[in-house]
Protein backbone atom coordinates (compact mmCIF):
# COMPACT_ATOMS: atom_id res chain seq x y z
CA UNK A 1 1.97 -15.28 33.34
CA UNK A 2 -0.31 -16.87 30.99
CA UNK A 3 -0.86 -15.57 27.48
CA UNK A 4 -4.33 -14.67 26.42
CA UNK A 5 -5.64 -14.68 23.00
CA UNK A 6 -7.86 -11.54 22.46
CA UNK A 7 -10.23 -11.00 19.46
CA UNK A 8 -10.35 -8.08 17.64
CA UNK A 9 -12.89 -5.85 18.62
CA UNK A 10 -15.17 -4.74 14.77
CA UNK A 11 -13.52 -1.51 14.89
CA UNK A 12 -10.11 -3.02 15.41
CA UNK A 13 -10.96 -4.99 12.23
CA UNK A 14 -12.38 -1.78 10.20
CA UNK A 15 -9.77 0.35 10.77
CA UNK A 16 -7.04 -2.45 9.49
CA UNK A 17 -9.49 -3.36 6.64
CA UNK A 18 -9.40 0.12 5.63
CA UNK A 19 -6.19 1.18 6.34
CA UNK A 20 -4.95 -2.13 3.98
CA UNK A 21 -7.23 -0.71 1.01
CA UNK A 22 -5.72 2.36 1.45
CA UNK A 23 -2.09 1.30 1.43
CA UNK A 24 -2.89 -1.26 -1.61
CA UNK A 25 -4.13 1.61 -3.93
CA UNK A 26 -1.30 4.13 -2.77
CA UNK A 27 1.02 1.13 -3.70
CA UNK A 28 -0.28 0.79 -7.14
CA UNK A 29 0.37 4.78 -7.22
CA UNK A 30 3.98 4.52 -5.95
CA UNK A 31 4.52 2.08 -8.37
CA UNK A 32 3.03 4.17 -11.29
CA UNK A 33 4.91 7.19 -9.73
CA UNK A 34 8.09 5.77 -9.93
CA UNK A 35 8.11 4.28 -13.76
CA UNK A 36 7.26 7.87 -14.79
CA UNK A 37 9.31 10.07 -12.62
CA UNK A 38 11.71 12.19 -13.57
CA UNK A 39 13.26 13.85 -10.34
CA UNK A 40 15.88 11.44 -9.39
CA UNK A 41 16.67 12.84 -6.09
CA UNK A 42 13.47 11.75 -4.67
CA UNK A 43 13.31 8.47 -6.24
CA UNK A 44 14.92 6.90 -2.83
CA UNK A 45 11.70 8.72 -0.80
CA UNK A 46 9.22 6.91 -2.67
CA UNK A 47 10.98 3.46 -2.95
CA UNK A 48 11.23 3.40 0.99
CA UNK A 49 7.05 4.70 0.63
CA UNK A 50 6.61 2.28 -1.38
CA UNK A 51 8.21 -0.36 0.87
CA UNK A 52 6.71 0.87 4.03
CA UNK A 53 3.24 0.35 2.56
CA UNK A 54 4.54 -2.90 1.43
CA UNK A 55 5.04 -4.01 5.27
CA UNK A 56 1.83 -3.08 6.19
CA UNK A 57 0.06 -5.21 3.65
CA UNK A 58 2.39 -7.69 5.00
CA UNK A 59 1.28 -6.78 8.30
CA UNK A 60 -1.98 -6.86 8.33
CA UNK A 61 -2.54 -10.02 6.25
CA UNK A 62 -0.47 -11.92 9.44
CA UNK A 63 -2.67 -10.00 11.80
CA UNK A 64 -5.56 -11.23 9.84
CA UNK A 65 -4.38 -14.76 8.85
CA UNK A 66 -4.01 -14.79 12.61
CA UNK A 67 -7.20 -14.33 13.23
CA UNK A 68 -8.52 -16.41 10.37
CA UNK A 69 -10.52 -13.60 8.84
CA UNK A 70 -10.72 -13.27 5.23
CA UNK A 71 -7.82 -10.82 3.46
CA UNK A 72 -9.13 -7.72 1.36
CA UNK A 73 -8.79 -7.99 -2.34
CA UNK A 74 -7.80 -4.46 -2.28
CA UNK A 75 -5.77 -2.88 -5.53
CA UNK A 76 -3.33 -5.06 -7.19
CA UNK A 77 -0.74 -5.12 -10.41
CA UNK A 78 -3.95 -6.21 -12.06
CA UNK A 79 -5.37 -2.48 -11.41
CA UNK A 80 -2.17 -0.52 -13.20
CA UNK A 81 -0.74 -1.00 -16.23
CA UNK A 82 2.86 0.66 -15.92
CA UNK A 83 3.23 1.01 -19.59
CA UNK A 84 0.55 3.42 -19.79
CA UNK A 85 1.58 7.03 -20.30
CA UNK A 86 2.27 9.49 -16.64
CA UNK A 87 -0.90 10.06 -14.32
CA UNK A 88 0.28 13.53 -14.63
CA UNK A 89 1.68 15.37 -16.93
CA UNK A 90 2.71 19.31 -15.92
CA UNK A 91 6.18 20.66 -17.11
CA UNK A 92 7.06 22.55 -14.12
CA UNK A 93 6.24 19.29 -11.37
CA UNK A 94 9.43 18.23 -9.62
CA UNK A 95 7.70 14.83 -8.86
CA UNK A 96 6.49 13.71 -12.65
């Protein structure tokens, strides 16, 4: 059987655009998250978060290097500064 290349369809290319925006900002927030936290016991839950969202950055860049379409700019280390003080700060939060 032969293979067949297939384009992706404008709302193929939205959703991935979007969904790598989205998973570039929440990485900026795991990272932020997890230089402040304090509740060790979920550290491991947001490192593997952190390196799922990771994977589809990854993911999605192939998809679209594949395709030779342009990559987002998206969030980067450029858009947190991890020495700032916590996002949040609430004395009773498990997470912060």
């Amino acid at each position: 059987m032969e293979k067949t290349d297939i384009n992706l369809s404008s709302a193929e290319i939205s959703a991935l655009w979007a969904t790598y925006i989205q998973s570039s900002a929440t990485t900026c927030f795991y990272k932020n998250f997890l230089q402040h936290m304090k509740d060790q016991q979920i550290k491991p839950l947001i490192e593997e978060a952190l390196l799922l969202n990771e994977n589809t950055l990854k993911r999605i860049t192939e998809i679209f290097n594949n395709e030779e379409f342009p990559i987002p700019i998206g969030f980067s280390a450029k858009d947190i500064d991890l020495s700032a003080p916590a996002i949040l700060r609430n004395n009773n939060s498990t997470f912060i």
